[in-house]
Protein backbone atom coordinates (compact mmCIF):
# COMPACT_ATOMS: atom_id res chain seq x y z
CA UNK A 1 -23.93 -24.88 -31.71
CA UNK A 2 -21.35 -22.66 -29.80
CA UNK A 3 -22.29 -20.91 -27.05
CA UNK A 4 -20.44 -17.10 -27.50
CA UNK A 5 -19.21 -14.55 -24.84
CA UNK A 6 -22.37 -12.35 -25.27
CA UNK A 7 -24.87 -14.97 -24.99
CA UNK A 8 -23.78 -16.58 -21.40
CA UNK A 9 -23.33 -13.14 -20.23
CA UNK A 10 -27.06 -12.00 -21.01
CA UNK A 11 -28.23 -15.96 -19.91
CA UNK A 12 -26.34 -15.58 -16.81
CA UNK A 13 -27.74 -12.04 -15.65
CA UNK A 14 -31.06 -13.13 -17.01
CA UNK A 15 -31.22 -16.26 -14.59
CA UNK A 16 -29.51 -13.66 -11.81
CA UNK A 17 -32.77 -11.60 -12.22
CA UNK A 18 -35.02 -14.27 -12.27
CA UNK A 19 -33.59 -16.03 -9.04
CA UNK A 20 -33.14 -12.74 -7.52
CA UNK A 21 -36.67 -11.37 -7.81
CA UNK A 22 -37.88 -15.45 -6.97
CA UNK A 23 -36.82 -14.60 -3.07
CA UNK A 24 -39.87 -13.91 -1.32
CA UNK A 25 -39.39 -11.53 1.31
CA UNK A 26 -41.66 -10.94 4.09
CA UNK A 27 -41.90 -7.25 3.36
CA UNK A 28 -43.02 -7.84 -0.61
CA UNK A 29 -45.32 -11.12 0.37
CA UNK A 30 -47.09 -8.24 2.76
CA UNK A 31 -47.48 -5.63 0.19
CA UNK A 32 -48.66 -8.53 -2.08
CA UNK A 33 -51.16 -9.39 0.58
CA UNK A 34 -52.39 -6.35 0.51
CA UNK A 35 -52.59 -5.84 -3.13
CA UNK A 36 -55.11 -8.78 -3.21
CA UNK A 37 -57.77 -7.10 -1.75
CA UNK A 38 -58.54 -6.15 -6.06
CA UNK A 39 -60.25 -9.75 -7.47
CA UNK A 40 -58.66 -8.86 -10.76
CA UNK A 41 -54.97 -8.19 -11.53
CA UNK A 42 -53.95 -4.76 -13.03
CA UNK A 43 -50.59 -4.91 -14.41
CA UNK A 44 -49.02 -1.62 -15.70
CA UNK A 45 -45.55 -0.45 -16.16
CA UNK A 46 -43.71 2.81 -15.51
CA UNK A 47 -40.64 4.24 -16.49
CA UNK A 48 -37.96 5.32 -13.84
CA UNK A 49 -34.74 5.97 -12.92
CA UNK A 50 -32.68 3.97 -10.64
CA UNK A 51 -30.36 6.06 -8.34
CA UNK A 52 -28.33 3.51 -6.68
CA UNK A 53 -25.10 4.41 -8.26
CA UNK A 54 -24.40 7.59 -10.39
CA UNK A 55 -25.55 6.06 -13.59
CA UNK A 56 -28.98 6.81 -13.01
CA UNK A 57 -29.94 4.03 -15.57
CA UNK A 58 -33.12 3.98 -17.25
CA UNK A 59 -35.47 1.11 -16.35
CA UNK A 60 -39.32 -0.26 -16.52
CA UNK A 61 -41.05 -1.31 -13.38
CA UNK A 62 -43.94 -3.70 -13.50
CA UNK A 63 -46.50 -3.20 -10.67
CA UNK A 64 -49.59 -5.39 -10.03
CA UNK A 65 -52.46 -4.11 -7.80
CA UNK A 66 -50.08 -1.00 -6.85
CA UNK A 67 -47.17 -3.58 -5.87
CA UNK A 68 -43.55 -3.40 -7.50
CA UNK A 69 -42.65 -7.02 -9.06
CA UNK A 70 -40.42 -6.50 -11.24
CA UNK A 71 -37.81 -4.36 -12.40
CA UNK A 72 -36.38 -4.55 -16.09
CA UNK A 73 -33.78 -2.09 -17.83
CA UNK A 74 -35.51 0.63 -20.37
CA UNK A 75 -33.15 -0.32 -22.88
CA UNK A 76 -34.41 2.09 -25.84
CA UNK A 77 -33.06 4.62 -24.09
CA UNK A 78 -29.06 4.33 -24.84
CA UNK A 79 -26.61 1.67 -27.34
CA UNK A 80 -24.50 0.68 -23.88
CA UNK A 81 -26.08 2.06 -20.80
CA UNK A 82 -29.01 0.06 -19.80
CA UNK A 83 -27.66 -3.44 -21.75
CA UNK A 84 -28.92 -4.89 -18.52
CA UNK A 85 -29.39 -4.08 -14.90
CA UNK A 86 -27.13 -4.83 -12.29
CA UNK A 87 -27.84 -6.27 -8.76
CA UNK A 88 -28.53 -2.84 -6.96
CA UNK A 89 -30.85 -1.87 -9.88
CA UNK A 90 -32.89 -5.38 -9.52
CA UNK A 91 -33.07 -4.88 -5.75
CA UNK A 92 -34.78 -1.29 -6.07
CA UNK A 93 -38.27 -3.18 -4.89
CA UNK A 94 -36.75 -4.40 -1.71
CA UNK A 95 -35.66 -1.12 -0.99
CA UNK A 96 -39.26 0.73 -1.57
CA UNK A 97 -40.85 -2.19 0.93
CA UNK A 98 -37.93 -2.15 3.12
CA UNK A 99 -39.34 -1.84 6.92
CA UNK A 100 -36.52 0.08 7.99
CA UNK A 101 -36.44 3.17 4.67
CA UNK A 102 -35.71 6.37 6.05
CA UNK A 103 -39.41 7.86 5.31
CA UNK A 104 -39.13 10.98 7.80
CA UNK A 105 -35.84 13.42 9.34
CA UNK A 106 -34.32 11.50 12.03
CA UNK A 107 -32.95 13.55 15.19
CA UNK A 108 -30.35 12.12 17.74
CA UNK A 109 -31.31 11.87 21.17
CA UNK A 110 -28.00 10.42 22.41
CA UNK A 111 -25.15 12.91 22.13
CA UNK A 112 -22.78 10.32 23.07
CA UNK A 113 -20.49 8.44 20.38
CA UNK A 114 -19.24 5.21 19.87
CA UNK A 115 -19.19 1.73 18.66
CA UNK A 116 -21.05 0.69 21.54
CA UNK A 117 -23.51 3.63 21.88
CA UNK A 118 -27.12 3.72 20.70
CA UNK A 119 -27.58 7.21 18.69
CA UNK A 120 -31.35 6.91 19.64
CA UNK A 121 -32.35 8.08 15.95
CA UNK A 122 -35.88 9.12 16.68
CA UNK A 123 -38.37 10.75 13.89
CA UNK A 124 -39.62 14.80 14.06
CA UNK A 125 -41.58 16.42 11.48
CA UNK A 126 -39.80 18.70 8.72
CA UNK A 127 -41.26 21.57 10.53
CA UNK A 128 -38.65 20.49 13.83
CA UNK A 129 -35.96 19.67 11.41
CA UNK A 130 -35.89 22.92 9.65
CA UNK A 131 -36.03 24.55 12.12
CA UNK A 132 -32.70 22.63 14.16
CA UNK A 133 -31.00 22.93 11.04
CA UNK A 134 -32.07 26.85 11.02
CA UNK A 135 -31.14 27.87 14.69
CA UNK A 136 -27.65 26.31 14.15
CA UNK A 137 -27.11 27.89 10.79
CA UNK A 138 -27.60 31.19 12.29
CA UNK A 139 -25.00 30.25 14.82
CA UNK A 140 -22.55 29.46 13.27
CA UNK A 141 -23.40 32.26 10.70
CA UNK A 142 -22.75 34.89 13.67
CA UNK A 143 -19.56 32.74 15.24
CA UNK A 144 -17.63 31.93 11.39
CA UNK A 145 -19.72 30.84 8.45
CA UNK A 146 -16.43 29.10 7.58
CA UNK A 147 -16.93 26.46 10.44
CA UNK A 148 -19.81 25.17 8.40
CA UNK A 149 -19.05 22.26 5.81
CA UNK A 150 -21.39 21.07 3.41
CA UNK A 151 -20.83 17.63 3.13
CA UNK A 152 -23.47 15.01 0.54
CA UNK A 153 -23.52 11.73 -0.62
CA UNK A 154 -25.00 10.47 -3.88
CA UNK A 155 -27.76 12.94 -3.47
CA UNK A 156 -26.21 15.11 -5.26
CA UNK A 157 -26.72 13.41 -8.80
CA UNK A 158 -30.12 14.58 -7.98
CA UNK A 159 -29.90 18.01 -7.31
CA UNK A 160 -27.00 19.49 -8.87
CA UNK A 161 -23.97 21.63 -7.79
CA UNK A 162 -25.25 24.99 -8.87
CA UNK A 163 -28.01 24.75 -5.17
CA UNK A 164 -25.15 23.63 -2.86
CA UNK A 165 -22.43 26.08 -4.60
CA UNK A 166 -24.50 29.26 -4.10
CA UNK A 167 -25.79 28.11 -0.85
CA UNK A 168 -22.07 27.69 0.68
CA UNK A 169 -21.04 30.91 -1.43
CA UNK A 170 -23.58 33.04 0.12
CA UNK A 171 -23.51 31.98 3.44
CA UNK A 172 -19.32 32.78 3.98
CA UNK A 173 -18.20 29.30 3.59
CA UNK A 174 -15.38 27.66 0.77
CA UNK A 175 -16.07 24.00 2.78
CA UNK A 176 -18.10 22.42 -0.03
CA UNK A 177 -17.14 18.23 -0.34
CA UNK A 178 -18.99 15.43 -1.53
CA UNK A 179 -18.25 12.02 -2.15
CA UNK A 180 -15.84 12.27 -4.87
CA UNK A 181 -13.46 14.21 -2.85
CA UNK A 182 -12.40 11.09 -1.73
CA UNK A 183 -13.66 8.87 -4.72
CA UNK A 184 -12.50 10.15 -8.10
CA UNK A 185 -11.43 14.17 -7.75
CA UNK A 186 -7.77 13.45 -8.19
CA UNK A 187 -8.56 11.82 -11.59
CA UNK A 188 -11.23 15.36 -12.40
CA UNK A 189 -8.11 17.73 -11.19
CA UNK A 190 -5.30 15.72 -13.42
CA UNK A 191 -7.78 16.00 -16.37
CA UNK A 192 -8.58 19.88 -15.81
CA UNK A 193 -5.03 20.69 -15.25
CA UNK A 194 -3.77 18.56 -18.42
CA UNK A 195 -6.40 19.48 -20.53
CA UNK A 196 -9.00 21.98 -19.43
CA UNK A 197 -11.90 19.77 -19.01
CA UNK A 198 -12.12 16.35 -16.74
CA UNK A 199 -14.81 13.44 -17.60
CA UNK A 200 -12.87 11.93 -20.72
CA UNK A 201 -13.60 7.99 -21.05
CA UNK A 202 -11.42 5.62 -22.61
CA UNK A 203 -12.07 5.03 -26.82
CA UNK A 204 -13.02 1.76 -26.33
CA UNK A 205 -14.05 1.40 -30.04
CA UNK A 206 -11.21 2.93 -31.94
CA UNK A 207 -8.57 1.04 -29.50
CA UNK A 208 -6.59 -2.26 -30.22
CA UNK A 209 -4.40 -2.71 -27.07
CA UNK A 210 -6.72 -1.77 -23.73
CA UNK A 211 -3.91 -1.28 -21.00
CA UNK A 212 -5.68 -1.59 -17.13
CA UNK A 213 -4.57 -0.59 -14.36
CA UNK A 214 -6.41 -2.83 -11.51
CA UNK A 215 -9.60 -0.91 -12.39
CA UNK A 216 -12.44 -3.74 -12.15
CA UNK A 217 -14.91 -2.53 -14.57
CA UNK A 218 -16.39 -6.02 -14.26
CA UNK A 219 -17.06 -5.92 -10.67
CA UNK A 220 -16.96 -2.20 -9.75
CA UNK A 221 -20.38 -0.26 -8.29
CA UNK A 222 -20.94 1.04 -11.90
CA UNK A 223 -20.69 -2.41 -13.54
CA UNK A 224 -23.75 -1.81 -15.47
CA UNK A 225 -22.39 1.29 -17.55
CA UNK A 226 -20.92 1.39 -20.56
CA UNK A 227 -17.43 0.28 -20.38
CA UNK A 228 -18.08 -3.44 -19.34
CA UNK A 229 -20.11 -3.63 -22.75
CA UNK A 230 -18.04 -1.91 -25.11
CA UNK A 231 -15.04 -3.81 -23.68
CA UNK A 232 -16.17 -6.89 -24.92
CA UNK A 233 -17.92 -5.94 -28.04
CA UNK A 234 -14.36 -4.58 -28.78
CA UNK A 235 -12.41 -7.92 -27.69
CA UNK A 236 -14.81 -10.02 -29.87
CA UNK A 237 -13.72 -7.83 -32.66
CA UNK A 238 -10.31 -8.48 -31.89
CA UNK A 239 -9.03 -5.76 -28.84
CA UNK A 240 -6.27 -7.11 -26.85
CA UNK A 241 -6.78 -6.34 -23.12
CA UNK A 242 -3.72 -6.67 -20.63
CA UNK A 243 -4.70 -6.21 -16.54
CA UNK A 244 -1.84 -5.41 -14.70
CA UNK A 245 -2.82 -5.36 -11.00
CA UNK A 246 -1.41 -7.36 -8.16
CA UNK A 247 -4.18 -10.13 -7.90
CA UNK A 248 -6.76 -12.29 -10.09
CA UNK A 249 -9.38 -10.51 -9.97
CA UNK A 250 -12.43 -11.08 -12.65
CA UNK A 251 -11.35 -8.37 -14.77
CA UNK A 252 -7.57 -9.94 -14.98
CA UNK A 253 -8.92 -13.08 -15.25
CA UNK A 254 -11.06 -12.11 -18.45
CA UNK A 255 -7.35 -10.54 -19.76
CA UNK A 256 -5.15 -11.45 -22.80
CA UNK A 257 -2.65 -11.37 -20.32
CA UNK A 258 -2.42 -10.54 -16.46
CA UNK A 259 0.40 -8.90 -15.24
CA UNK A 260 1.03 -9.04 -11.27
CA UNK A 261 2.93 -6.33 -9.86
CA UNK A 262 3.89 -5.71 -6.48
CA UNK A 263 1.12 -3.53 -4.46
CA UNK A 264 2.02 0.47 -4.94
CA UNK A 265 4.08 0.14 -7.88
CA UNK A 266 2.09 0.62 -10.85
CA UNK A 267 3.14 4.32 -11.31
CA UNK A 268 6.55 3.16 -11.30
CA UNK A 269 6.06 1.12 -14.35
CA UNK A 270 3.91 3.69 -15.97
CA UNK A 271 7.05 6.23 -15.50
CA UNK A 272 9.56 3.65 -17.09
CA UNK A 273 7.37 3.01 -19.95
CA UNK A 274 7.15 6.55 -20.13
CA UNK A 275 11.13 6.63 -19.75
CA UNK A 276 11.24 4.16 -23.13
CA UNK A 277 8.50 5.46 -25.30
CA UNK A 278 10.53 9.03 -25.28
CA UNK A 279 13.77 7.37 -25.33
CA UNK A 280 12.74 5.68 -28.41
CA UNK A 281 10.75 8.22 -30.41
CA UNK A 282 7.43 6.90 -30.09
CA UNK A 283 5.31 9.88 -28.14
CA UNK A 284 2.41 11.75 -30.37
CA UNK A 285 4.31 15.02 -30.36
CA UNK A 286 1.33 16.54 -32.69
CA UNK A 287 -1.13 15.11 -29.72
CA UNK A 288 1.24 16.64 -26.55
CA UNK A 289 1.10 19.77 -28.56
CA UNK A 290 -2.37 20.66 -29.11
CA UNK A 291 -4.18 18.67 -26.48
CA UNK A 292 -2.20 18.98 -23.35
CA UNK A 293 0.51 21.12 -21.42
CA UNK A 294 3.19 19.47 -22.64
CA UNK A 295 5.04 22.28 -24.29
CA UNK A 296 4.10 25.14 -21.85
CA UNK A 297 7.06 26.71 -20.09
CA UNK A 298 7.52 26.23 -16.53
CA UNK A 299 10.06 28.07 -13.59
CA UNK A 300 12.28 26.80 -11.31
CA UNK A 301 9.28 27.09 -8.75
CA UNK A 302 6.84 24.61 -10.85
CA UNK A 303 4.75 27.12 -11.94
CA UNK A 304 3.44 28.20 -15.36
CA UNK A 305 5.08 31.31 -17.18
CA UNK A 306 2.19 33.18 -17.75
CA UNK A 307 1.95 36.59 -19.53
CA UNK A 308 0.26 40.25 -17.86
CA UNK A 309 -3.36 38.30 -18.90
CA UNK A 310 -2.92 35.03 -17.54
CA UNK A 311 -2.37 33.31 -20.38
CA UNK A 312 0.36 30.02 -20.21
CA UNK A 313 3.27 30.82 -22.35
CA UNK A 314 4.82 28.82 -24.68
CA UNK A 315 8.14 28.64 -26.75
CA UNK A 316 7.85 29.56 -30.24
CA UNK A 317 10.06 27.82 -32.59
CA UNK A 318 9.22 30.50 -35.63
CA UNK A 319 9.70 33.59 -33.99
CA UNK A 320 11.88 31.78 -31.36
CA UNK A 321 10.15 33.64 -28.16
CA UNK A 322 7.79 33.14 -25.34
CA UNK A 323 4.01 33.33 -27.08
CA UNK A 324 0.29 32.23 -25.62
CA UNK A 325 -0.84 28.66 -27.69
CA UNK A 326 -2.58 29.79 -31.08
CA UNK A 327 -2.38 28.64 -34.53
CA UNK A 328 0.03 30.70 -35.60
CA UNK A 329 2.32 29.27 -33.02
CA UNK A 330 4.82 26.39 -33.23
CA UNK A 331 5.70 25.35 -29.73
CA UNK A 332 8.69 22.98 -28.51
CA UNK A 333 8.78 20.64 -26.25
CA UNK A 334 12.11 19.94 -25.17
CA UNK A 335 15.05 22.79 -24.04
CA UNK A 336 16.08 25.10 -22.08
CA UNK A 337 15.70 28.98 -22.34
CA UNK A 338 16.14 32.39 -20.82
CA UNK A 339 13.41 34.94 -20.41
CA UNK A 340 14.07 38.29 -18.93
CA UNK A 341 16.99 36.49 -17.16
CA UNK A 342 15.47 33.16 -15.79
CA UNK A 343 15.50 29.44 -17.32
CA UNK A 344 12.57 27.69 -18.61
CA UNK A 345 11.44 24.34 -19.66
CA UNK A 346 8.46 23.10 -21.58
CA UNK A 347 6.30 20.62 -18.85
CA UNK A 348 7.45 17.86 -21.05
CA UNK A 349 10.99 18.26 -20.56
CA UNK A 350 10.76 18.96 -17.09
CA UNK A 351 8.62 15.60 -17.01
CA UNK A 352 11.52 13.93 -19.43
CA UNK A 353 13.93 15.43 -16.74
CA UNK A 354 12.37 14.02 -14.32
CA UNK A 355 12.40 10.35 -15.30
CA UNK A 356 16.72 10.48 -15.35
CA UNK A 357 16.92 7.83 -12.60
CA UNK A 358 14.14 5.02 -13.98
CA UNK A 359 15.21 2.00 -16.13
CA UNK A 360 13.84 -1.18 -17.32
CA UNK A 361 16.36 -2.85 -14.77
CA UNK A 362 15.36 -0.51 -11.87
CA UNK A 363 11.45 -0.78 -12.79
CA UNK A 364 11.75 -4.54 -13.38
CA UNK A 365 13.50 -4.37 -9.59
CA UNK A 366 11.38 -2.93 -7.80
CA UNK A 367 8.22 -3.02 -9.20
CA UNK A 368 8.37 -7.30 -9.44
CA UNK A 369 7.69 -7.64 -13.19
């Protein structure tokens, strides 16, 4: 009997688990100890969320005598998240015995900074720390609230934005940044600007050629969401996936076909595909049209014609002048044309325009492919 894709891939992360949570740490064998003092065992489990990543997946912990040993993914809750747990999730019970968890505010007693200096973290009471944190609020408050930044981490998958947004809003201060700021905003600002909204995942199920640009859904921190899962239900049912990234990496190596290119040069080749998909007639003009920019006009400074209410402008075929998008409207996407005096382009002709210099030759040049 064959042995399919699916199968190793749930025996492997089974046997993961298993020799994962078969370590025993002294921390866990303590909190064991200590759970003994009950003759009988008491097994119950509760449902959770782990928070080591921003998937906040579902999952069951099993506790005996009050002691974590074992942590399993709820998976009733969703089709694709919680398939199975990655390594973070499994290691949530070494976390809640580790002897060094942050359980209390920490306060630095050295002011000096460096590699080779001890910050001489020691713990206060929440009373001291709100009270620190108070005094220099109202500091800075009096000297320029705009000195202050507001900076989180993941935390903020457990709070929300709406606290930290009217907090920095009423104190005076526009310095609001969390981790994606330097994770995944430029991919949320390209998908607002293009079409209004940002958070759009790839359609995994209705797709037949899955084109990837180095992103290692396989391997990645988030590993345990969706994608991995609907990637290969789809390329059992016959999805082509091609990797093109500069080395072998796991998810190249699970490919239809790698493509190396040379580090730094993948937009290149995304621009000359561009650069042959419009020279050839093959671009969704009913798609461009109604779901992105594409056909709204733009100046000679790269910004937006817009009319006295803000609205983008477009060029209307019918009644052959500059309109705001509706239904009644059939945009262009290509020329050239004068409003009260100045030259306009759709965004897709300016993009076209744009793309004059690339080639298959040049691409294949530079980019190594």
């Amino acid at each position: 009997m064959g042995l399919s894709r699916r199968d190793f891939l749930k025996s492997a992360s089974i046997v993961g688990a298993i020799a994962a949570l078969g370590v025993k740490l002294p921390m866990i064998a303590a909190a064991a100890k200590r759970g003994k003092r009950n003759a009988a065992t008491t097994s119950r489990y509760f449902k959770s969320t782990c928070a080591h990543c921003v998937n906040f997946c579902g999952i069951n912990v099993k506790m005996e005598n009050n002691v974590i040993r074992a942590i399993y993914p709820d998976a009733a809750r969703a089709e694709y998240y919680n398939v199975g747990i990655c390594p973070k999730g499994v290691s949530g019970l070494f976390n809640t015995y580790n002897p060094y968890r942050i359980k209390a505010p920490l306060k630095r007693t050295n002011p000096k900074k460096g590699l080779d200096q001890d910050p001489g973290w020691v713990e206060i009471s929440w009373d001291e720390a709100f009270k620190t944190i108070t005094d220099r609020l109202k500091k800075i408050k009096q000297d320029d609230p705009r000195k202050l930044i507001w900076q989180h981490g993941h935390g903020k998958y457990l709070i929300g934005d709406k606290f930290p947004k009217a907090f920095c809003k009423a104190f005076g201060t526009p310095n609001l940044v969390h981790r994606t700021t330097v994770c995944e905003a430029a991919r949320h600002v390209a998908d607002e600007l293009t079409w209004g909204y940002h958070g759009f995942l790839p359609d995994i199920q209705h797709c037949n050629l899955l084109l990837n640009f180095g992103a290692n859904y396989f391997e990645g921190e988030q590993w345990a969401r969706w994608l991995d899962h609907a990637t290969t239900d789809a390329k059992e049912r016959g999805m082509k996936v091609v990797v093109i990234e500069p080395r072998m990496s796991h998810c190249a190596a699970k490919a239809d076909e790698w493509i190396p290119i040379r580090p730094g040069k993948d937009v290149l080749l995304i621009l000359g595909m561009a650069k042959v998909l419009i020279e050839e007639g093959l671009i969704d003009k009913a798609f461009l049209i109604h779901y992105t920019n594409a056909p709204v006009l733009v100046g000679k400074d790269g910004r937006f014609l817009r009319n006295k209410d803000r609205l983008p402008l477009v060029w209307d075929s019918v009644t052959r002048r500059a309109r705001p998008f509706s239904n009644d409207v059939a945009p262009v996407l290509t020329g050239k044309y004068t409003i009260n005096g100045k030259r306009y382009r759709p965004a897709f002709q300016v993009f076209a325009d744009s793309l004059k210099d690339i080639s298959p030759a040049y691409v294949e040049k530079h980019a190594g492919i």
